[in-house]
Protein backbone atom coordinates (compact mmCIF):
# COMPACT_ATOMS: atom_id res chain seq x y z
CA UNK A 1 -5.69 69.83 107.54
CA UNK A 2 -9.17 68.03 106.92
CA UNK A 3 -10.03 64.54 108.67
CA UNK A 4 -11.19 62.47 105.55
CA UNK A 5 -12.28 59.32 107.61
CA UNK A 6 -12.35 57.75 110.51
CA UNK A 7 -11.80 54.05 112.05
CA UNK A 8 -12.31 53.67 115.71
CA UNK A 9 -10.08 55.35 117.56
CA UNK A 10 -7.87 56.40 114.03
CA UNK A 11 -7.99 59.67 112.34
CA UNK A 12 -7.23 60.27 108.61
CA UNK A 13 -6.08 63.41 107.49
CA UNK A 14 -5.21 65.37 104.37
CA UNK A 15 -2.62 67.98 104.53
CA UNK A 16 -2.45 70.16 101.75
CA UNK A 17 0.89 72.09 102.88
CA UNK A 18 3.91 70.54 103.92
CA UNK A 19 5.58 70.36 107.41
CA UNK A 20 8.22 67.95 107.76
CA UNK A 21 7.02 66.83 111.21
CA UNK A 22 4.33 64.86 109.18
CA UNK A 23 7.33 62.84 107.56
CA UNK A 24 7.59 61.02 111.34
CA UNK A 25 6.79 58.01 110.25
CA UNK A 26 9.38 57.75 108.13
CA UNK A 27 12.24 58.50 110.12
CA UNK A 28 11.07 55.70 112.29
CA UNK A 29 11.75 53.37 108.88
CA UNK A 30 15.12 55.19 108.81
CA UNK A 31 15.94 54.21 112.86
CA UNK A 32 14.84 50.73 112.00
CA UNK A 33 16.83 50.17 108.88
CA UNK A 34 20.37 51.89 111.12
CA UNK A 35 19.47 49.04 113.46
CA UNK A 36 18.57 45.97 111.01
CA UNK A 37 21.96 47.12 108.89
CA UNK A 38 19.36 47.51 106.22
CA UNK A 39 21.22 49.91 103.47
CA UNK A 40 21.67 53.74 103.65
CA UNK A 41 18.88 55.29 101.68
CA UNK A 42 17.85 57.82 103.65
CA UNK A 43 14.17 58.20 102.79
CA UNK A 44 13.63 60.99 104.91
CA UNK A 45 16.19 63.03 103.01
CA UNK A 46 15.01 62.18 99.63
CA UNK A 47 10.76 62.84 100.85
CA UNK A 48 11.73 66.32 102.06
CA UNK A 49 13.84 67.30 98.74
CA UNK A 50 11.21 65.66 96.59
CA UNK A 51 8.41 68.13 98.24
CA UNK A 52 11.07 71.23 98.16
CA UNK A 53 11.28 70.49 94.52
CA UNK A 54 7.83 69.78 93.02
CA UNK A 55 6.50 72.93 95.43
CA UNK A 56 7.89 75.05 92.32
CA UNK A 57 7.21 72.45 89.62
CA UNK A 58 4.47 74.35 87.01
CA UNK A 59 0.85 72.29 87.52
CA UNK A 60 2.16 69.50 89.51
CA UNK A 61 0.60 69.36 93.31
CA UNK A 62 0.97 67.03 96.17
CA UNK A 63 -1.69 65.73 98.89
CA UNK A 64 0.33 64.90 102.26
CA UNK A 65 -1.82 62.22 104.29
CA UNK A 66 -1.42 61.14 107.86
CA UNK A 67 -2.86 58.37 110.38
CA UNK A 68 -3.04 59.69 113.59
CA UNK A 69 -4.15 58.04 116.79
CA UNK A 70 -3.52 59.72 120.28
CA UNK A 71 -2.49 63.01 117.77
CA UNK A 72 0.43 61.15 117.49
CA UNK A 73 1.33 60.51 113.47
CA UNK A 74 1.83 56.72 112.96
CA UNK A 75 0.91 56.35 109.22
CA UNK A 76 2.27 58.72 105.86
CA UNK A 77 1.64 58.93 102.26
CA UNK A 78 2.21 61.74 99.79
CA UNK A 79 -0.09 61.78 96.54
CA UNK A 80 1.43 63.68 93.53
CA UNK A 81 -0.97 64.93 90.78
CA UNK A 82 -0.93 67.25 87.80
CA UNK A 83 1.05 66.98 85.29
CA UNK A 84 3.10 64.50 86.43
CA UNK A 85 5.20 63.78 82.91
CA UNK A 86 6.62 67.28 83.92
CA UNK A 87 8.63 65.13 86.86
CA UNK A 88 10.21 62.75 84.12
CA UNK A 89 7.46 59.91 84.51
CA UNK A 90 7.49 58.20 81.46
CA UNK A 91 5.49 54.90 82.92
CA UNK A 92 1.97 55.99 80.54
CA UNK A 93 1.75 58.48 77.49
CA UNK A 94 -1.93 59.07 79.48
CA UNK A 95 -1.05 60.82 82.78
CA UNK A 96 -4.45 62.90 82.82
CA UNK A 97 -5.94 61.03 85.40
CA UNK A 98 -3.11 59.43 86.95
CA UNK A 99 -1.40 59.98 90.21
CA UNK A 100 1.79 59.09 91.96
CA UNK A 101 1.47 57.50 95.17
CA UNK A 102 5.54 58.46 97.58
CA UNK A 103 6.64 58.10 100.26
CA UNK A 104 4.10 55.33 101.86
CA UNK A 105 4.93 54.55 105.60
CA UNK A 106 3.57 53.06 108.11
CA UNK A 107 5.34 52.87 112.16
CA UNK A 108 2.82 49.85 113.04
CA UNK A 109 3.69 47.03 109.81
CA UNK A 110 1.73 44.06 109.77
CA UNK A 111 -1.33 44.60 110.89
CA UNK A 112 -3.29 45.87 107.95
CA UNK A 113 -3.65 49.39 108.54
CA UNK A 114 -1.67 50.20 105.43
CA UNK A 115 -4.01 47.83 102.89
CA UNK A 116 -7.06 49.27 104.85
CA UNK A 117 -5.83 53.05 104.10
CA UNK A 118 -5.45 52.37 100.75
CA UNK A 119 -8.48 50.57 99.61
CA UNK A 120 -11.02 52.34 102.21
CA UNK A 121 -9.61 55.72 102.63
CA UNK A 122 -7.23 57.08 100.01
CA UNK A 123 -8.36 55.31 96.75
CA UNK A 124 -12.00 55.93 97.03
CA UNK A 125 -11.04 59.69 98.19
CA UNK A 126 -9.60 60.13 94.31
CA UNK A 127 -11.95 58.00 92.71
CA UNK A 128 -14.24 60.99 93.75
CA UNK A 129 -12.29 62.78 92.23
CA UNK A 130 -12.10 61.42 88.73
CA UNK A 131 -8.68 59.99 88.96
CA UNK A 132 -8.53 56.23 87.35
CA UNK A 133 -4.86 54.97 88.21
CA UNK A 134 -1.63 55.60 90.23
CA UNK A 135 2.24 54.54 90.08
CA UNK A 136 3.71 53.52 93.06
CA UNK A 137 7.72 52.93 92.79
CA UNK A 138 9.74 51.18 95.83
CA UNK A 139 12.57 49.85 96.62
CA UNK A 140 11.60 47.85 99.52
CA UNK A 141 11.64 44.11 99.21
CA UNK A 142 8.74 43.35 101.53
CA UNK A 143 6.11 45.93 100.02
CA UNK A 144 6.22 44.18 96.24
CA UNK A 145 3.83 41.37 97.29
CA UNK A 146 1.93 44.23 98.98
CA UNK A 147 1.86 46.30 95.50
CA UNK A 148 1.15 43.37 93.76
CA UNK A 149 -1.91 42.65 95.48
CA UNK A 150 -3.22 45.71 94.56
CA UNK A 151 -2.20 46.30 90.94
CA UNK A 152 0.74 45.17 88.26
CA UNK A 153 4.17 45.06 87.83
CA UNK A 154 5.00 47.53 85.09
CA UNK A 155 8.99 48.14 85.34
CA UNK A 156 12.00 46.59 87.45
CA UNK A 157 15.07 48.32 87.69
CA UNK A 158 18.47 48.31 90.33
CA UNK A 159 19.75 51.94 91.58
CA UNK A 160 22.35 52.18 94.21
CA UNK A 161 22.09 53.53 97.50
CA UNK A 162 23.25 56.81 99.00
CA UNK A 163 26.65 55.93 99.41
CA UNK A 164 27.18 53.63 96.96
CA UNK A 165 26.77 50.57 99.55
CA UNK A 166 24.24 48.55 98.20
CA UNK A 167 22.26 48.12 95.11
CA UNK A 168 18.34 48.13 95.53
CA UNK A 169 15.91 46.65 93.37
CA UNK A 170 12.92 48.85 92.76
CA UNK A 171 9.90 48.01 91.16
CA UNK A 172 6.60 49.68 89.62
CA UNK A 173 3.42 48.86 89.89
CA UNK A 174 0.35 50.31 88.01
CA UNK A 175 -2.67 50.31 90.05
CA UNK A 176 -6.38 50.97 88.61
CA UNK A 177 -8.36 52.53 91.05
């Protein structure tokens, strides 16, 4: 775990092993969307599996980063690099320098912590790093503006949820770092 900025009393960190206790954040999303009768995709579920799985995957790796503030987590992103076509992504025959961006939560929504992660902490972190674009995929209504803002709309698509309850749009967007 390395702190990889700082903004007043907020820590960012980069994990490069997995813990589930840094997927907090989103089980907080989950409580919300039981109480909001939101749908049943249970994020949580599907962040740990999606870890579990690419652990093993042949030159594919992950970045797990965190907000923390009190050392309590209130912020989570996972960054997936390598050779992401391995994983089925079929968004860009050029995946060289491209990265996934998963499993993006924040506890606090709405007060620009997530906009000021990306664009002052995360994407300048793998600019440094040579990497020119990432795919971002969601399902959740309120974050397309959000993604738009940032990048392009590149594919739109309906899945269903866990049990078969509800259908969710889901949308990807193409940023260029």
């Amino acid at each position: 775990m390395n702190i990889i900025g700082r903004n007043n009393n907020l820590k960012f960190y980069l994990h490069k092993s997995f813990k589930s206790q840094l997927f907090l954040p989103i089980s907080y999303y989950i409580s919300w969307k039981l109480e909001n009768d939101w749908d049943d995709y249970n994020e949580l579920y599907h962040a740990i599996n999606y870890i579990n799985n690419i652990k093993n995957e042949k030159d594919v790796w992950f970045d797990i980063h965190t907000i923390q503030r009190d050392n309590k987590i209130i912020g989570v992103l996972t960054i997936v690099g390598g050779k992401i076509e391995n994983l089925g992504i079929q968004y860009d025959k050029e995946t060289d320098n491209t990265l996934l961006l998963k499993y993006f939560h924040i506890v606090e929504k709405g007060a620009g912590l997530g906009s000021y992660w990306l664009k002052s902490i995360i994407f300048p972190y793998y600019q440094e790093k040579d990497y020119s674009k990432i795919f971002v995929s969601s399902s959740h209504p309120k974050s397309f503006n959000f993604y738009r803002k940032l990048g392009k709309e590149i594919m739109s698509n309906t899945k269903s949820s866990d049990n078969k309850l509800y259908n969710r749009q889901s949308k990807t967007f193409l940023i260029y770092l």
